[in-house]
Protein backbone atom coordinates (compact mmCIF):
# COMPACT_ATOMS: atom_id res chain seq x y z
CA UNK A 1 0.00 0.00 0.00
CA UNK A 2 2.99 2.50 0.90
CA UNK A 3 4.55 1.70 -2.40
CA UNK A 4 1.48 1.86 -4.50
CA UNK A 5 1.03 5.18 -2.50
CA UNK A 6 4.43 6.56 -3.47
CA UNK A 7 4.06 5.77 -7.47
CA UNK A 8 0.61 7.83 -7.43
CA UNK A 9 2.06 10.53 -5.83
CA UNK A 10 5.49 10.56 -7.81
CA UNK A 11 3.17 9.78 -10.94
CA UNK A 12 6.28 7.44 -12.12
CA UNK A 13 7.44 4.01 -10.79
CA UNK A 14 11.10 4.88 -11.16
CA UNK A 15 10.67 8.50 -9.19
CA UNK A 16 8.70 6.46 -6.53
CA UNK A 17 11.67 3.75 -6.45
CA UNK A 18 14.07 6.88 -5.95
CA UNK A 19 11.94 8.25 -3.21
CA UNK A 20 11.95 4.87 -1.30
CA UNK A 21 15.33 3.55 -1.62
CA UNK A 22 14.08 0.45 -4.07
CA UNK A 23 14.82 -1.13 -6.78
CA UNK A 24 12.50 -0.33 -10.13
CA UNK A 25 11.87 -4.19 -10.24
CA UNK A 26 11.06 -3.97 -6.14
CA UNK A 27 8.67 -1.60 -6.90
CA UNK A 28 6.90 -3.43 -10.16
CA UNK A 29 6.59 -6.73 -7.93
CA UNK A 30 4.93 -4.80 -5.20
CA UNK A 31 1.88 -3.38 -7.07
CA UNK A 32 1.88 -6.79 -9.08
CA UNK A 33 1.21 -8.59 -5.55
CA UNK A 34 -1.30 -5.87 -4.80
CA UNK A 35 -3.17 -5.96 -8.03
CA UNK A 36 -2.85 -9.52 -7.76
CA UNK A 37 -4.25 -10.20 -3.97
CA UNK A 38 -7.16 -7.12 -4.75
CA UNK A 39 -8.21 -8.83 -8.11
CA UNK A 40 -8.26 -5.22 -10.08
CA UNK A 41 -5.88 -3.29 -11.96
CA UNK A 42 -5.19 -0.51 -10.50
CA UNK A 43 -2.56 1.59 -12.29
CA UNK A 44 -2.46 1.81 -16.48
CA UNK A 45 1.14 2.34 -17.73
CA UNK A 46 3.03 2.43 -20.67
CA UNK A 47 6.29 3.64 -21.11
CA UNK A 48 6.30 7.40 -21.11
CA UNK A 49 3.63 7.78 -18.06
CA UNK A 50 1.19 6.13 -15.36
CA UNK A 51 -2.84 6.43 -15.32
CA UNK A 52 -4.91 5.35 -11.94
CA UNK A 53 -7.49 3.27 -13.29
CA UNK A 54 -11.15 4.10 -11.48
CA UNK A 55 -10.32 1.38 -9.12
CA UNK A 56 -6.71 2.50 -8.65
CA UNK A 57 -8.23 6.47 -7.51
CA UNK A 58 -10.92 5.36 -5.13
CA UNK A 59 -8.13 2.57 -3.79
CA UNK A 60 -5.55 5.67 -3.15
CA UNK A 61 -7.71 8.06 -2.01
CA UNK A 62 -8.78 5.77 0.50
CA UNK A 63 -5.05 4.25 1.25
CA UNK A 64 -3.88 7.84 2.11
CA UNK A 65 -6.11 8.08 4.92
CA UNK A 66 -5.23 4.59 6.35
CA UNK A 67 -1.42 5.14 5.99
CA UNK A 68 -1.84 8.52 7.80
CA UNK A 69 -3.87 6.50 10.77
CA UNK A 70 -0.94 3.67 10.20
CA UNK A 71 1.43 6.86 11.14
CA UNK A 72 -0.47 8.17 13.71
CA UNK A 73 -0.97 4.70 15.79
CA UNK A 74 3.17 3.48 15.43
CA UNK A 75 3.49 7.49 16.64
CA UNK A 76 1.72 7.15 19.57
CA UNK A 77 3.13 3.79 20.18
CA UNK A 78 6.71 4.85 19.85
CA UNK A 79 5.72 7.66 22.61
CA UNK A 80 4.24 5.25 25.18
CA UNK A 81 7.46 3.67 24.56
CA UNK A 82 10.06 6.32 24.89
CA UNK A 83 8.01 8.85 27.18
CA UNK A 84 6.86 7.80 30.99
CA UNK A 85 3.07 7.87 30.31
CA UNK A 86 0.28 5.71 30.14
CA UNK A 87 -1.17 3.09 32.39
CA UNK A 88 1.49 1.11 34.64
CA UNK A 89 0.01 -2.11 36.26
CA UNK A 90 1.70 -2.90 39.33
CA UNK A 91 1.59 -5.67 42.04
CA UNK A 92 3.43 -6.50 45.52
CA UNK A 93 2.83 -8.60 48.50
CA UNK A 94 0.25 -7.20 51.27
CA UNK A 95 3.68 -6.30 53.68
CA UNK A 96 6.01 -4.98 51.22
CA UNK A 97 3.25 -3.49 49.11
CA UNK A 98 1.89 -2.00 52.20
CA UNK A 99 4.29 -0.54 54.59
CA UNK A 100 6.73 0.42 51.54
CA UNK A 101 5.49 -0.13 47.59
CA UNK A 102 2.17 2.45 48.84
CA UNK A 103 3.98 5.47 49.48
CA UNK A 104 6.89 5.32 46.82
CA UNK A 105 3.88 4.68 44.72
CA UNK A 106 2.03 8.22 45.72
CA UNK A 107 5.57 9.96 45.48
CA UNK A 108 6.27 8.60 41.76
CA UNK A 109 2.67 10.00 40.81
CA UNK A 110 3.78 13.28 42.17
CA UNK A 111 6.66 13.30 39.76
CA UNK A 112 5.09 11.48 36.55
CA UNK A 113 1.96 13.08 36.33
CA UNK A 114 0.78 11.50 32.44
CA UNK A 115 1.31 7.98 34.29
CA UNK A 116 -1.76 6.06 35.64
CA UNK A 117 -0.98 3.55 38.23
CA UNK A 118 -3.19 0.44 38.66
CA UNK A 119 -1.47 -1.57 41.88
CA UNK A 120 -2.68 -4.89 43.48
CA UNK A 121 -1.41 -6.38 46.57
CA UNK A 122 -2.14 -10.00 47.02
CA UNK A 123 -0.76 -12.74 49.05
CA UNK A 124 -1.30 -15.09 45.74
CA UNK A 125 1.56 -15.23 43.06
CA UNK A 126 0.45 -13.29 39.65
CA UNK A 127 1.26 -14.44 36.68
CA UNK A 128 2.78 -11.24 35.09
CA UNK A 129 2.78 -12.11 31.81
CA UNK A 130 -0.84 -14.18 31.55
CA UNK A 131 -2.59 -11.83 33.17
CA UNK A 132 -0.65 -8.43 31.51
CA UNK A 133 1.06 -6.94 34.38
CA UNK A 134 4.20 -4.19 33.88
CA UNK A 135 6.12 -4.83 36.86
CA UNK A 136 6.05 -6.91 40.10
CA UNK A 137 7.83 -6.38 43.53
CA UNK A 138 9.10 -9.77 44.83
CA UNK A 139 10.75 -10.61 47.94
CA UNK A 140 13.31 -14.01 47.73
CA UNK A 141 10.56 -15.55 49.59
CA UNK A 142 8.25 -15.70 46.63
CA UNK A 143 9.47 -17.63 43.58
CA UNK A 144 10.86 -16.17 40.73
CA UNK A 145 9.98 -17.06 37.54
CA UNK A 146 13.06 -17.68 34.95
CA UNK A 147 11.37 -16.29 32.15
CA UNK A 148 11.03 -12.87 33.79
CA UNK A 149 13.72 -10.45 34.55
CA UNK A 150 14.49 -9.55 38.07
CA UNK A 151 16.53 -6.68 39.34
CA UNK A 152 17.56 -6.64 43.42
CA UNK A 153 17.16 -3.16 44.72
CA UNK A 154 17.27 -4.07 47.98
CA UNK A 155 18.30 -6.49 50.83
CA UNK A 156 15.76 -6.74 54.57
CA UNK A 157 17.20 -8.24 57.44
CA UNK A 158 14.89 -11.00 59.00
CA UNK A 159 14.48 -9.29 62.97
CA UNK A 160 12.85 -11.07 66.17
CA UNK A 161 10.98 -8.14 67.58
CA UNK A 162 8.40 -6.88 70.20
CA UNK A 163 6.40 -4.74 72.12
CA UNK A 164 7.95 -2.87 75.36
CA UNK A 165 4.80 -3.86 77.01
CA UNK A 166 5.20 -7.17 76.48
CA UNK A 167 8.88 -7.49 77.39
CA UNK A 168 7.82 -5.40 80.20
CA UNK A 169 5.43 -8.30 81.40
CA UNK A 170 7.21 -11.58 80.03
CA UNK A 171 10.63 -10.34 80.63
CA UNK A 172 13.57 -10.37 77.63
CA UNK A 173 15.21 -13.40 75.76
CA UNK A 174 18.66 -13.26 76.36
CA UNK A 175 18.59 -16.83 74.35
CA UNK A 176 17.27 -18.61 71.48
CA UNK A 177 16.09 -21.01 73.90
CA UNK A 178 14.43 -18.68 75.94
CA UNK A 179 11.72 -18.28 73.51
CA UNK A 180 9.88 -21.72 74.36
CA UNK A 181 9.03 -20.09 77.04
CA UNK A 182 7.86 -17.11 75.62
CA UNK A 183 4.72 -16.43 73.04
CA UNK A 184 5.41 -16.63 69.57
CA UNK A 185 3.78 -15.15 66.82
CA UNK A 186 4.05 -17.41 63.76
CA UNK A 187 4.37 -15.96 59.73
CA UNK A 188 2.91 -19.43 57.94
CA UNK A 189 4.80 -17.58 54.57
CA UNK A 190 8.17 -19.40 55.77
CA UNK A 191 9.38 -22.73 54.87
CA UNK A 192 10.75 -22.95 58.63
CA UNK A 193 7.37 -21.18 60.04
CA UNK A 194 7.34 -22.20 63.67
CA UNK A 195 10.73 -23.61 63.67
CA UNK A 196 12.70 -20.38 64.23
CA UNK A 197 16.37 -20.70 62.63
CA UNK A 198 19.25 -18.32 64.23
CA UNK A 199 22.94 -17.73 63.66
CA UNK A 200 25.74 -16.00 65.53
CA UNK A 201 29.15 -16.34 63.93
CA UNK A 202 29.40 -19.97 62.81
CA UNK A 203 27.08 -21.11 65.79
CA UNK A 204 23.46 -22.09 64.43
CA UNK A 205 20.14 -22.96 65.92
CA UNK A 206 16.96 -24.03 65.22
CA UNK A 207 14.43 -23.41 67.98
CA UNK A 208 10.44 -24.72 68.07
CA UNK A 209 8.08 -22.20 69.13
CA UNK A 210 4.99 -22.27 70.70
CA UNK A 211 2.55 -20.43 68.47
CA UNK A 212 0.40 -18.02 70.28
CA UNK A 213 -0.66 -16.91 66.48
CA UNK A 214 -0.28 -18.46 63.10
CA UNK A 215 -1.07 -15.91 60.19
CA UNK A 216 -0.38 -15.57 56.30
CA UNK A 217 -0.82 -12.14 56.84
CA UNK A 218 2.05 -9.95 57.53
CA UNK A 219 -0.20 -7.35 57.60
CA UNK A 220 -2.14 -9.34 61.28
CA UNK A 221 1.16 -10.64 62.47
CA UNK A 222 2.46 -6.84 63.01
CA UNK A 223 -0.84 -5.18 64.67
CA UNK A 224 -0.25 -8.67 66.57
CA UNK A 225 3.34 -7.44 67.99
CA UNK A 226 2.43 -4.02 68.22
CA UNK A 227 -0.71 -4.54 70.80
CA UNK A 228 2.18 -6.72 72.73
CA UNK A 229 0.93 -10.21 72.11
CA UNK A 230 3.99 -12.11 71.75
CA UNK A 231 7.30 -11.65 69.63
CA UNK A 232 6.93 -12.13 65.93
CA UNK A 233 10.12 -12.23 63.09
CA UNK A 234 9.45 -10.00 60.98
CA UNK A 235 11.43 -8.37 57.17
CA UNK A 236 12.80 -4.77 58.59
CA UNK A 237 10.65 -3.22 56.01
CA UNK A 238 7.76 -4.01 58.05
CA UNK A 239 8.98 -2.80 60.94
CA UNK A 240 11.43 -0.12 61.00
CA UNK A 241 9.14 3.19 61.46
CA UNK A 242 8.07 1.05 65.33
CA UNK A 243 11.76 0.31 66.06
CA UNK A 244 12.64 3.97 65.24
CA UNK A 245 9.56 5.35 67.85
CA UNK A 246 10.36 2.84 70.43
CA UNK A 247 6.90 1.23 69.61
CA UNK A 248 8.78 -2.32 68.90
CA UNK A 249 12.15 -3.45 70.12
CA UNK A 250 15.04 -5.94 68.45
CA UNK A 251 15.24 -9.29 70.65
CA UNK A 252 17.90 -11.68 70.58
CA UNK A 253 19.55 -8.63 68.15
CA UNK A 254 22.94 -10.66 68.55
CA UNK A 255 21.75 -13.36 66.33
CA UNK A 256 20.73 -13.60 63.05
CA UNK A 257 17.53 -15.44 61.65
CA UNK A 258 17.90 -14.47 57.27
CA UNK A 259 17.25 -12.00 55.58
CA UNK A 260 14.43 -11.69 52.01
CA UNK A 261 16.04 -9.90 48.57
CA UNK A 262 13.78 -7.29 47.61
CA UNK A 263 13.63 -7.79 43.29
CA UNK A 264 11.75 -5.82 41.08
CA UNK A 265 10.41 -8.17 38.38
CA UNK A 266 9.12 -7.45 34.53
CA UNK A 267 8.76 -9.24 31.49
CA UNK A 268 11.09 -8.12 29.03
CA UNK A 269 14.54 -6.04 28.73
CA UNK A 270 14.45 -5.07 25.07
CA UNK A 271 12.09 -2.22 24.18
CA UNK A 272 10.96 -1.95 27.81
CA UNK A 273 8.02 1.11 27.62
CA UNK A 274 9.28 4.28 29.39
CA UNK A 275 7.18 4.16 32.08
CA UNK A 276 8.64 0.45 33.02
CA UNK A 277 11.99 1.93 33.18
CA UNK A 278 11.12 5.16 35.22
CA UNK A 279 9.85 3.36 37.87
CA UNK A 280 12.21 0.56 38.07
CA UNK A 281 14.71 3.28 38.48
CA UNK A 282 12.23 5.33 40.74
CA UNK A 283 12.33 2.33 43.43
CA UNK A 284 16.24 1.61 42.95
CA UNK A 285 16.78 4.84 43.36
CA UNK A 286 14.68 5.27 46.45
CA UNK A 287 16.25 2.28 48.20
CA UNK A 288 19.76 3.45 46.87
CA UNK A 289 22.58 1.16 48.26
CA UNK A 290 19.42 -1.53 49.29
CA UNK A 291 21.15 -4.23 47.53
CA UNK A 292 23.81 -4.14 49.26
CA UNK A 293 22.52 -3.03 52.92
CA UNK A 294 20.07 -3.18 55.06
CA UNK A 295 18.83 0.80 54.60
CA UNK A 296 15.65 0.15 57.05
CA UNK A 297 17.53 -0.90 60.07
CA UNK A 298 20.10 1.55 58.81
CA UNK A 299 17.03 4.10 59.30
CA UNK A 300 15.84 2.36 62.30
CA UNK A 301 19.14 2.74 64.07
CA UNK A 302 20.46 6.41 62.74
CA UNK A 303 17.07 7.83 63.76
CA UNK A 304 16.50 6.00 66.94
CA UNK A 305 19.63 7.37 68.23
């Protein structure tokens, strides 16, 4: 259509070969095909000059409209592509996406304006590509799928915390083994769930705990610790704004349980849309030297003291 487009404008296959950067021939077989596959002879020619046929007119002046639409779609596509705007579909887990994904998320929208934001938190695992999400915010906790790409932005240390109250009342673990004593509040989102695993150095231990609680919900589990039920693990990005305002403290700090890799997760690298990119770079950006460090407890600590 672009080529038969070209001749009746030029009025002359060879001008309209010029014009496109074809061969004559190129250009011959091209409105051959498209005579061919319409059924109609479109363009009379001998060898001084061309003539549209009445099919060939009404066939261009209808072709010039649909190549301009052609233009103006792959336009507007190439912009969604290299400009941050449009719709970005987003999802997170219910702790992550709460205490942390939420606000970054009102803070990009301050500073992208054109881009729409469509963000789901769910405890079930999305399948990004199936059901035409742009990005997803994974903890190492939550399987990654190979044919996606991930990016870590950030590392969260894995912290045994609780209420003053409750320490207060129960008294403080000064050892792992002090917690069988003590009431537990259980994640079920762990492999090790209510067998607690802790390291100091190159000594390990795993400890049973009584459950006071069970939850999926990171979301219960830390209203759970804050009202002083019991002491709960729990990813520092949960937790950090309570341990800063003396609302939660660190137990059994000493030791370590794990920690979760924060990854931001999308389909594709090649041709990723602009406003893909943005935010990607938006979240590393906001969690700057994450991968590498802990910046919640970094936060905790720094404005605690």
């Amino acid at each position: 259509m672009q080529v038969f487009a070209k001749v009746a404008e030029a009025g002359s296959f060879a001008e309209a070969a010029r014009r496109l950067r074809l061969a004559p021939a190129t250009v011959t077989k091209h409105i051959q095909a498209l005579e061919k596959r319409i059924g109609a002879r479109l363009i009379n020619r001998d060898t001084r000059r061309i003539q549209l046929t009445e099919a060939g007119a009404l066939y261009w002046r209808r072709c010039q409209t649909l190549l301009s639409e052609l233009a103006q779609v792959e336009n507007e596509a190439a912009g969604l592509g290299q400009l941050p705007r449009g719709r970005l579909r987003l999802t997170a887990g219910d702790g992550f996406g709460t205490s942390e994904l939420q606000p970054a998320v009102l803070e990009f929208m301050q500073l992208y304006p054109d881009i729409t934001v469509d963000l789901e938190l769910t405890t079930r695992y999305i399948d990004l590509i199936k059901e035409e999400f742009d990005v997803a915010v994974r903890t190492s906790g939550t399987p990654l799928d190979g044919a996606l790409v991930a990016r870590r932005i950030a590392v969260s240390r894995l912290v045994a915390c609780a209420a003053p109250a409750y320490l207060a009342r129960h008294g403080r673990p000064r050892d792992p083994a002090d917690l069988a004593s003590h009431a537990c509040l259980v994640y079920t989102g762990t492999k090790w769930a209510n067998e607690w695993p802790f390291r100091r150095g190159e000594e390990t231990r795993k400890v049973s705990v009584p459950a006071r609680l069970q939850t999926n919900s990171n979301l219960t589990l830390c209203h759970a610790v804050k009202s002083g039920a019991g002491i709960a693990i729990q990813p520092s990005f949960n937790v950090w704004r309570e341990l800063r305002s003396g609302e939660l403290e660190l137990v059994l700090d000493e030791w370590r349980v794990g920690e979760l890799d924060v990854h931001v997760v999308f389909p594709h690298r090649e041709y990723m849309p602009a406003k893909v990119r943005v935010f990607i770079d938006f979240l590393a950006e906001r969690f700057r030297g994450g991968a590498h460090r802990d910046v919640w407890l970094d936060r905790a600590r720094q404005l605690a003291a």
